[in-house]
C-alpha atoms as a PDB file:
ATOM      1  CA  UNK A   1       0.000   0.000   0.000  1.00  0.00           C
ATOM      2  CA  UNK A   2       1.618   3.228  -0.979  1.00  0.00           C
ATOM      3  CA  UNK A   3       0.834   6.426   1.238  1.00  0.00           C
ATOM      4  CA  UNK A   4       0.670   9.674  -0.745  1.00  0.00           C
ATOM      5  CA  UNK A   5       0.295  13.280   1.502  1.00  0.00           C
ATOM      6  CA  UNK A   6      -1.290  15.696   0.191  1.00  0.00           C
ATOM      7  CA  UNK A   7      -1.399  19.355   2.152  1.00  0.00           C
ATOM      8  CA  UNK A   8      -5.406  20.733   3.247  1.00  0.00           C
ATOM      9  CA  UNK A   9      -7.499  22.525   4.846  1.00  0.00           C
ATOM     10  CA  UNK A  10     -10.773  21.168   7.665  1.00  0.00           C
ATOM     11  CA  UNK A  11     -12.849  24.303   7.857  1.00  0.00           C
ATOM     12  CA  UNK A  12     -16.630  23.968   8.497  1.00  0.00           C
ATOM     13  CA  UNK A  13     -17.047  20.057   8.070  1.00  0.00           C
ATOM     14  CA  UNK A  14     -15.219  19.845   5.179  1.00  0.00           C
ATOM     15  CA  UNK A  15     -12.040  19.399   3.707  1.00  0.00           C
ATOM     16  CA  UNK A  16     -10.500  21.547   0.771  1.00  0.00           C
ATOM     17  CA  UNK A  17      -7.508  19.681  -0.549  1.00  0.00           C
ATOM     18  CA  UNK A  18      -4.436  22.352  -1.436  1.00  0.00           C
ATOM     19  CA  UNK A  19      -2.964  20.277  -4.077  1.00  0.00           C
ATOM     20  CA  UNK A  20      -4.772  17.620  -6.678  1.00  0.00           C
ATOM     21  CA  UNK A  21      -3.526  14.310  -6.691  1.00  0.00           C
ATOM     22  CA  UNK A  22      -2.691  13.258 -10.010  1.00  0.00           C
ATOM     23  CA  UNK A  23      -3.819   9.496 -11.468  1.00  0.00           C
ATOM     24  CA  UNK A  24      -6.333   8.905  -8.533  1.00  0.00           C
ATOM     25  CA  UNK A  25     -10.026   8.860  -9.191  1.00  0.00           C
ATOM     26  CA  UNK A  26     -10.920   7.590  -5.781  1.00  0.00           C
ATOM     27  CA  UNK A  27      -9.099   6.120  -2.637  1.00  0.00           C
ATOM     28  CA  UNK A  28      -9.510   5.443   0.674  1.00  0.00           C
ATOM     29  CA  UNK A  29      -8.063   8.430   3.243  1.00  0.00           C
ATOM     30  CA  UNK A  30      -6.243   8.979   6.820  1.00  0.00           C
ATOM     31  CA  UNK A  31      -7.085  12.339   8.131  1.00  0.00           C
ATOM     32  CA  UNK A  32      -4.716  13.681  10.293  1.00  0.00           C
ATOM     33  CA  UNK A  33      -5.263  17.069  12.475  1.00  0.00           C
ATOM     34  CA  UNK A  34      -2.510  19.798  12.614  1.00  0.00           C
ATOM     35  CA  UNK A  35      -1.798  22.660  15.040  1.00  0.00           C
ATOM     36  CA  UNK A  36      -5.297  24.186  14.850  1.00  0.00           C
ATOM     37  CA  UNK A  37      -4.588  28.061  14.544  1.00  0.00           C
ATOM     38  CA  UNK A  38      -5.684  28.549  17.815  1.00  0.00           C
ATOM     39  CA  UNK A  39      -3.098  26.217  18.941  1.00  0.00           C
ATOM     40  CA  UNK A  40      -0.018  27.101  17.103  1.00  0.00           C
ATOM     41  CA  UNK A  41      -0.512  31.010  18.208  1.00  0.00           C
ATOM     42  CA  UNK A  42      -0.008  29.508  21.658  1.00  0.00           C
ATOM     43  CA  UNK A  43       3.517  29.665  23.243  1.00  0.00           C
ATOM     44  CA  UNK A  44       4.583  26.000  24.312  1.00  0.00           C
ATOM     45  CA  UNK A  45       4.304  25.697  28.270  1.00  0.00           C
ATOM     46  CA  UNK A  46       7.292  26.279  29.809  1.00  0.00           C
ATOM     47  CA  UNK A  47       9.597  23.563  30.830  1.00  0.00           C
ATOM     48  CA  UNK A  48      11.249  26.145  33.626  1.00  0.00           C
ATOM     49  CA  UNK A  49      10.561  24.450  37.348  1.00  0.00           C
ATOM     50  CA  UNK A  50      10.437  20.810  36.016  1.00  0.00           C
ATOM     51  CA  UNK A  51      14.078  20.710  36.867  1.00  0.00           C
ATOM     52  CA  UNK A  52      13.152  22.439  39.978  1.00  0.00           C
ATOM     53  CA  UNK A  53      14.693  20.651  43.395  1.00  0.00           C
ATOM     54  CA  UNK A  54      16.041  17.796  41.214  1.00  0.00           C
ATOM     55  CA  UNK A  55      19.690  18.785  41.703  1.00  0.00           C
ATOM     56  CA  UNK A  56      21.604  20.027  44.771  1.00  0.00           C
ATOM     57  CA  UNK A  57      21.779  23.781  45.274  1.00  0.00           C
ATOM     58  CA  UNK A  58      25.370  24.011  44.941  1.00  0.00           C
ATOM     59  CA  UNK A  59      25.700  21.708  41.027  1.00  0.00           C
ATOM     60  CA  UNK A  60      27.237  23.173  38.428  1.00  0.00           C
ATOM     61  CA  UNK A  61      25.842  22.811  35.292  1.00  0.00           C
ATOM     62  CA  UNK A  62      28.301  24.448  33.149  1.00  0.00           C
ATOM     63  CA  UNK A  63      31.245  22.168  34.653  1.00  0.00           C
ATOM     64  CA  UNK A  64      29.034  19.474  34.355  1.00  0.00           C
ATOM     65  CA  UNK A  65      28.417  20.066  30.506  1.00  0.00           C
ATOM     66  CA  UNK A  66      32.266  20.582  30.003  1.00  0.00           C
ATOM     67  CA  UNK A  67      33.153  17.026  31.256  1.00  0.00           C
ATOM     68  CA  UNK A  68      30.503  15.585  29.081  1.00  0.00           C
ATOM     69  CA  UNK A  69      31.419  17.461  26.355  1.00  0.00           C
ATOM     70  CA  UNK A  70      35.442  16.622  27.140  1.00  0.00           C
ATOM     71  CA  UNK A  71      34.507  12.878  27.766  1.00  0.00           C
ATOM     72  CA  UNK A  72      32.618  13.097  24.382  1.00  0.00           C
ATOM     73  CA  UNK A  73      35.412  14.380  22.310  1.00  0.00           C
ATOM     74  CA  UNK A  74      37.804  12.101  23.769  1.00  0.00           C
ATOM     75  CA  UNK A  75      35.887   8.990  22.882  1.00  0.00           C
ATOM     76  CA  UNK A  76      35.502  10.779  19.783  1.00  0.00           C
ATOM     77  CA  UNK A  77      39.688  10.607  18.936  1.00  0.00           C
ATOM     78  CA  UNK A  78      40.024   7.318  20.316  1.00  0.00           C
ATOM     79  CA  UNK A  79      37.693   5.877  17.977  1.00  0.00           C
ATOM     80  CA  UNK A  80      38.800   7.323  14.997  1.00  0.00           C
ATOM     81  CA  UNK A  81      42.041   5.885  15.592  1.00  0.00           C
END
């Protein structure tokens, strides 16, 4: 079964395809909702305070990041050899 997607528009019960698929009379569809423009105007929730109290008061991020990042580019020579 091949899956062609093809770009449109729900608006009042109906759906107003953007683009005309070429050599198909008739086929069988999956719908599949979008941002509604209500929706996409929204800002995303914000993610601040799910970190909150998960780490002690005194970690360091930024050193934290730099031995990752250190580690990673280590690993990174070693393999290449």
């Amino acid at each position: 079964m091949a899956l062609l997607t093809f770009q449109g528009i729900y608006k009042n019960g109906k759906i107003e395809i953007l683009e005309a698929p070429e050599d198909i009379s008739e086929s069988k569809v999956l719908i599949t909702f979008l941002d509604t423009p209500e929706s996409a105007s929204q800002k995303p929730s914000s993610l601040r305070g799910l970190w909150k109290n998960r780490f002690p008061a005194d970690f360091d991020l930024d050193h934290a990041l730099k031995e990752i990042r250190s580690e990673w580019e280590s690993n990174g020579e070693t393999n290449n050899q």
